[in-house]
Every structure is written in structure tokens, then in C-alpha cells.
C-alpha atoms as a PDB file:
ATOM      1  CA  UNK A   1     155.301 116.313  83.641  1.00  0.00           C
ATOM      2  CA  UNK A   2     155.370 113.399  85.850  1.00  0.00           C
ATOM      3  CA  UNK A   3     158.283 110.865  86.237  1.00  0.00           C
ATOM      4  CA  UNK A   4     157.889 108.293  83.295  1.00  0.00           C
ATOM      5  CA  UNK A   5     159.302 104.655  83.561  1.00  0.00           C
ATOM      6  CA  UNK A   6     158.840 101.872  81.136  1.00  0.00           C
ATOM      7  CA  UNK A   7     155.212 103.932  79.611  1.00  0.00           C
ATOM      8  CA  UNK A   8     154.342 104.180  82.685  1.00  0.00           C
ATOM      9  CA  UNK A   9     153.268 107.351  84.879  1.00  0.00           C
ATOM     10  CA  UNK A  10     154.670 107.603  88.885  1.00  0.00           C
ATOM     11  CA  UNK A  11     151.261 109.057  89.375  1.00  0.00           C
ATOM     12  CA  UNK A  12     149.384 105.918  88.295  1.00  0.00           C
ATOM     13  CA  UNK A  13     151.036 103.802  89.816  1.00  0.00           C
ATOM     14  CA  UNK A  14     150.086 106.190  92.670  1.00  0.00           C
ATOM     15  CA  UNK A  15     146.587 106.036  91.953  1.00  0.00           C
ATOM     16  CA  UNK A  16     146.645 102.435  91.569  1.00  0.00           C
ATOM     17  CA  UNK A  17     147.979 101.965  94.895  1.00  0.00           C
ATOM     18  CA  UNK A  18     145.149 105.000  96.661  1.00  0.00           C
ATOM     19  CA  UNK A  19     142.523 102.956  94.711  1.00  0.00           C
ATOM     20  CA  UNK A  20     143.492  99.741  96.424  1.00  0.00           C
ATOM     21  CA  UNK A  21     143.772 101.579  99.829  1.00  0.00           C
ATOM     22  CA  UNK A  22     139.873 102.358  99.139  1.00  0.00           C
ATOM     23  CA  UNK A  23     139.023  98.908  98.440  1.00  0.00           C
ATOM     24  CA  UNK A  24     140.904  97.365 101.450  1.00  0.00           C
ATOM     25  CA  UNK A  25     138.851  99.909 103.523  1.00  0.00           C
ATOM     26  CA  UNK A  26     135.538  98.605 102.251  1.00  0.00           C
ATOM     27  CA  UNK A  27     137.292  95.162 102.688  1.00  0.00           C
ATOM     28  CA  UNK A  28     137.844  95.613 106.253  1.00  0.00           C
ATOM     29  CA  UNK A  29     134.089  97.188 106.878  1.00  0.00           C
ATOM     30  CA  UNK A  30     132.794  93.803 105.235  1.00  0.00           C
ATOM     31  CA  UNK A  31     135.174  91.374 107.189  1.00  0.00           C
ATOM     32  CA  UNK A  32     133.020  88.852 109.166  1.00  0.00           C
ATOM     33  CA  UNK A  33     135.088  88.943 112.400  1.00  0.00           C
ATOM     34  CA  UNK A  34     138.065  91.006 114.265  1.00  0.00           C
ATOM     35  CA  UNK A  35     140.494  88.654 113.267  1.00  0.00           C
ATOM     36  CA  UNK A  36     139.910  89.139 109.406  1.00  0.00           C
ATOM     37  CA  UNK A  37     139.444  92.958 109.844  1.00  0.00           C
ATOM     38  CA  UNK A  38     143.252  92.758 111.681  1.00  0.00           C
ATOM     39  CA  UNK A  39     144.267  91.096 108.915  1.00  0.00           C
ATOM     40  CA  UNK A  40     143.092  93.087 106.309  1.00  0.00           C
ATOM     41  CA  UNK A  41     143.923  96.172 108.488  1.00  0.00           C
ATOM     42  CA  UNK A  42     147.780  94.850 108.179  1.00  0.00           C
ATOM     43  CA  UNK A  43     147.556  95.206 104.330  1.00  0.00           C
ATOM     44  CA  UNK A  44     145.993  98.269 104.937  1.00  0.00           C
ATOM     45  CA  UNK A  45     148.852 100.026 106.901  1.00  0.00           C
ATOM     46  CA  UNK A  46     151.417  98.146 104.804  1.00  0.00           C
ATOM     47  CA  UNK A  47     149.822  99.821 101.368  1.00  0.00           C
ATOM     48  CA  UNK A  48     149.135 103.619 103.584  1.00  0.00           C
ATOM     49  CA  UNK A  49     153.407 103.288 103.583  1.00  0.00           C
ATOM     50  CA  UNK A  50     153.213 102.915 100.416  1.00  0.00           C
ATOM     51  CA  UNK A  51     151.549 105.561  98.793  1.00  0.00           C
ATOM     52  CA  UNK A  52     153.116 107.973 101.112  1.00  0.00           C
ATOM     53  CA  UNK A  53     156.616 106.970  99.600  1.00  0.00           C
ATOM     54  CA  UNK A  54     154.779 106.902  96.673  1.00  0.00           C
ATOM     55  CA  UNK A  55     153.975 111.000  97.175  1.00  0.00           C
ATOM     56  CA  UNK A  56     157.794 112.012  97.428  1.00  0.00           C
ATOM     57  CA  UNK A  57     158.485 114.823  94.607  1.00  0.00           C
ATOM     58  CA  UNK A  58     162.159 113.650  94.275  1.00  0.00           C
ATOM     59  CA  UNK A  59     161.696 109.924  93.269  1.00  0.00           C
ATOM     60  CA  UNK A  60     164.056 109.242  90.507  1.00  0.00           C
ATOM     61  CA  UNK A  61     165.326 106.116  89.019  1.00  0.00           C
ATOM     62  CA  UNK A  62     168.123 104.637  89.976  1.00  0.00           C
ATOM     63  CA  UNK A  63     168.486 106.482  93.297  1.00  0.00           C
ATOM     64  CA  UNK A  64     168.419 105.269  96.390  1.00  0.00           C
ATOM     65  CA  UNK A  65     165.171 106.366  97.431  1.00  0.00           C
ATOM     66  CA  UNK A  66     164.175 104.407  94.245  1.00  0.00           C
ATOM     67  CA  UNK A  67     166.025 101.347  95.405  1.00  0.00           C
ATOM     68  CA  UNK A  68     164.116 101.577  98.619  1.00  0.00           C
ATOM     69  CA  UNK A  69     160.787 101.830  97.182  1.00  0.00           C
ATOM     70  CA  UNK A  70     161.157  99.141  95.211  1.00  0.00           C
ATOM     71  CA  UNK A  71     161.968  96.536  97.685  1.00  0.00           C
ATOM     72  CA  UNK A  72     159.320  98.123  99.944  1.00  0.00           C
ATOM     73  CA  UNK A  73     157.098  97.497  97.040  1.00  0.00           C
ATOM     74  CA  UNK A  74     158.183  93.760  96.306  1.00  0.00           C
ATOM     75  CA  UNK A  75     157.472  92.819 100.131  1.00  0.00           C
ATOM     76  CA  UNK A  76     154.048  94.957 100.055  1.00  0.00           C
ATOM     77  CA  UNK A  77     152.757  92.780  96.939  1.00  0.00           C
ATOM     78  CA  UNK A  78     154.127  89.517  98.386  1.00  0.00           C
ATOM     79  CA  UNK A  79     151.205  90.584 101.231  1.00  0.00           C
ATOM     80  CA  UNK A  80     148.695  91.472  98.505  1.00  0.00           C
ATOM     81  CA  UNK A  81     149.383  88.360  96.715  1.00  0.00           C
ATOM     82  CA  UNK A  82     148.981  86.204 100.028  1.00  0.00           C
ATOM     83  CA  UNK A  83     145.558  88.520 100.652  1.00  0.00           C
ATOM     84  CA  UNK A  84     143.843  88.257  97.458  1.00  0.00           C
ATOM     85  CA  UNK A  85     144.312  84.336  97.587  1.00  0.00           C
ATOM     86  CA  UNK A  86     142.578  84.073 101.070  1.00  0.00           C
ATOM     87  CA  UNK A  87     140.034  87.548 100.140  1.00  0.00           C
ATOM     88  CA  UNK A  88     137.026  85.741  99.808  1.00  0.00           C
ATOM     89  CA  UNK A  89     137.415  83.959 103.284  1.00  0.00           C
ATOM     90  CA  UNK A  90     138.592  87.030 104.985  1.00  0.00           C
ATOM     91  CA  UNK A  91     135.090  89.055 103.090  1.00  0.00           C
ATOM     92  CA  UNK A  92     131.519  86.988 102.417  1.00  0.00           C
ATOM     93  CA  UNK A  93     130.350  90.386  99.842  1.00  0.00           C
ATOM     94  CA  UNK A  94     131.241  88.941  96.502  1.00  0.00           C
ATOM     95  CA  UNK A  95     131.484  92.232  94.939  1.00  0.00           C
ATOM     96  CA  UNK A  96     133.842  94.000  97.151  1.00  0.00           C
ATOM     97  CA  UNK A  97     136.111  91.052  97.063  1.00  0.00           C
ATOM     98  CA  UNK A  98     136.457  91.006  93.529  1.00  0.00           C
ATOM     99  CA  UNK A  99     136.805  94.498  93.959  1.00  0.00           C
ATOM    100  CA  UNK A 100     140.164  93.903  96.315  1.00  0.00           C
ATOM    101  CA  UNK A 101     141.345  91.276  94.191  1.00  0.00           C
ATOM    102  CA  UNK A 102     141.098  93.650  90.848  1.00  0.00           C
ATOM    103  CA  UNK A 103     143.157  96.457  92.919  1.00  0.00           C
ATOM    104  CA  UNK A 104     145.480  93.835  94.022  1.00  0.00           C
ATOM    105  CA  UNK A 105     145.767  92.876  90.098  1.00  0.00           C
ATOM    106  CA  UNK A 106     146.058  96.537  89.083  1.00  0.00           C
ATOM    107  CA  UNK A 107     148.354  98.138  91.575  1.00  0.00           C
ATOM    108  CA  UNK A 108     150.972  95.306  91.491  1.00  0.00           C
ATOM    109  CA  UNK A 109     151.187  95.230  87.473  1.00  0.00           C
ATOM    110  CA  UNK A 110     151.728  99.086  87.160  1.00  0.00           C
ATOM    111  CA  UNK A 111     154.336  98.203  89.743  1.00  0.00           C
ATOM    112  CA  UNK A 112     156.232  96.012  88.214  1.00  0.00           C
ATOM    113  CA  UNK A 113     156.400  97.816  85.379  1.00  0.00           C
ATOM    114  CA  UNK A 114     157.342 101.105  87.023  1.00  0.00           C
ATOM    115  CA  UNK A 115     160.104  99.756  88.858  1.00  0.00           C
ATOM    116  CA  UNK A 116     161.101  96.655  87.070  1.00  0.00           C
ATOM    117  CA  UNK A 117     159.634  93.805  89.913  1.00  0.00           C
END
């Protein structure tokens, strides 16, 4: 069974985090120039790091690795947050910026309730 924390699955908060990888990746297709598409691209890499600590089989609360993670995952969302306010500049398709702000939304609550942010 997967790692539980405050009713809330490790893999879901996973899954959160791959969905919103997806949606930054239509994000960046949609971005209007280079500069917004190296900006989104940021998040990107910054969310890729993410999930990948995200896939360790030995997470376990109150460890170190944990400790890590969450910080990691406090400075991560303080880029979301500072993305989704500027997402409809940075993207002129309505629907794929709602999309990226919904992620943003999703990921970061599972988050904090996972690991307490």
C-alpha cells in the first residue's frame, strides 16, 4: 500500500504533480514568444525535480529525505504560485491556461497536505 499522510496518498500527490508537468508542456507549446516559453520551461524543469523525488520508494515521514522534499516542494509552489498569477500573459489559449492554473491549484493542495506546507 502506498505511503499515507494526513488522508492523503504519496502517489497522488505524485500524479498531481505528472498532471501539472503535462499541462506546463501544453503551456509552453501555446506561449506567444521565447521569452514566455523560457519561463514556463523554468517551472517546467523545477516541477520534472519534483516528481522524480517524488518517485523514491523509501520516502518516509519524518526522515530526512522527507525534510528535503518538503522544502524543495515549498520553493517549487512559491514558482507555481508566481506562474499561475502571470499564466494568462505568458499563454493567449484560455483553456490551457485555466488548465495550468487548475494543476497549479491541485498539485500544491495535495502538497500541503501531504507534507504539512
Amino acid at each position: 500500500m502506498p505511503p499515507t499522510n494526513n488522508g492523503v496518498e504519496l502517489d497522488t500527490v505524485h500524479d498531481a504533480y505528472q498532471s501539472l508537468y503535462n499541462a506546463l508542456t501544453s503551456a509552453y507549446w501555446a506561449a506567444s514568444t521565447i521569452e514566455n516559453k523560457d519561463q514556463i520551461h523554468g517551472v517546467m524543469d523545477v516541477v520534472f525535480d519534483v516528481i522524480t523525488e517524488l518517485n523514491r520508494e523509501s520516502l518516509e515521514a519524518d526522515s530526512d529525505e522527507f525534510k528535503t522534499l518538503a522544502t524543495n516542494l515549498k520553493n517549487a509552489n512559491d514558482q507555481l504560485t508566481s506562474l499561475k498569477a502571470q499564466i494568462n500573459q505568458l499563454v493567449a489559449a484560455v483553456k490551457i491556461a485555466t488548465q495550468v492554473a487548475s494543476a497549479i491549484d491541485e498539485a500544491m493542495s495535495l502538497a500541503a497536505k501531504y507534507f504539512g506546507l
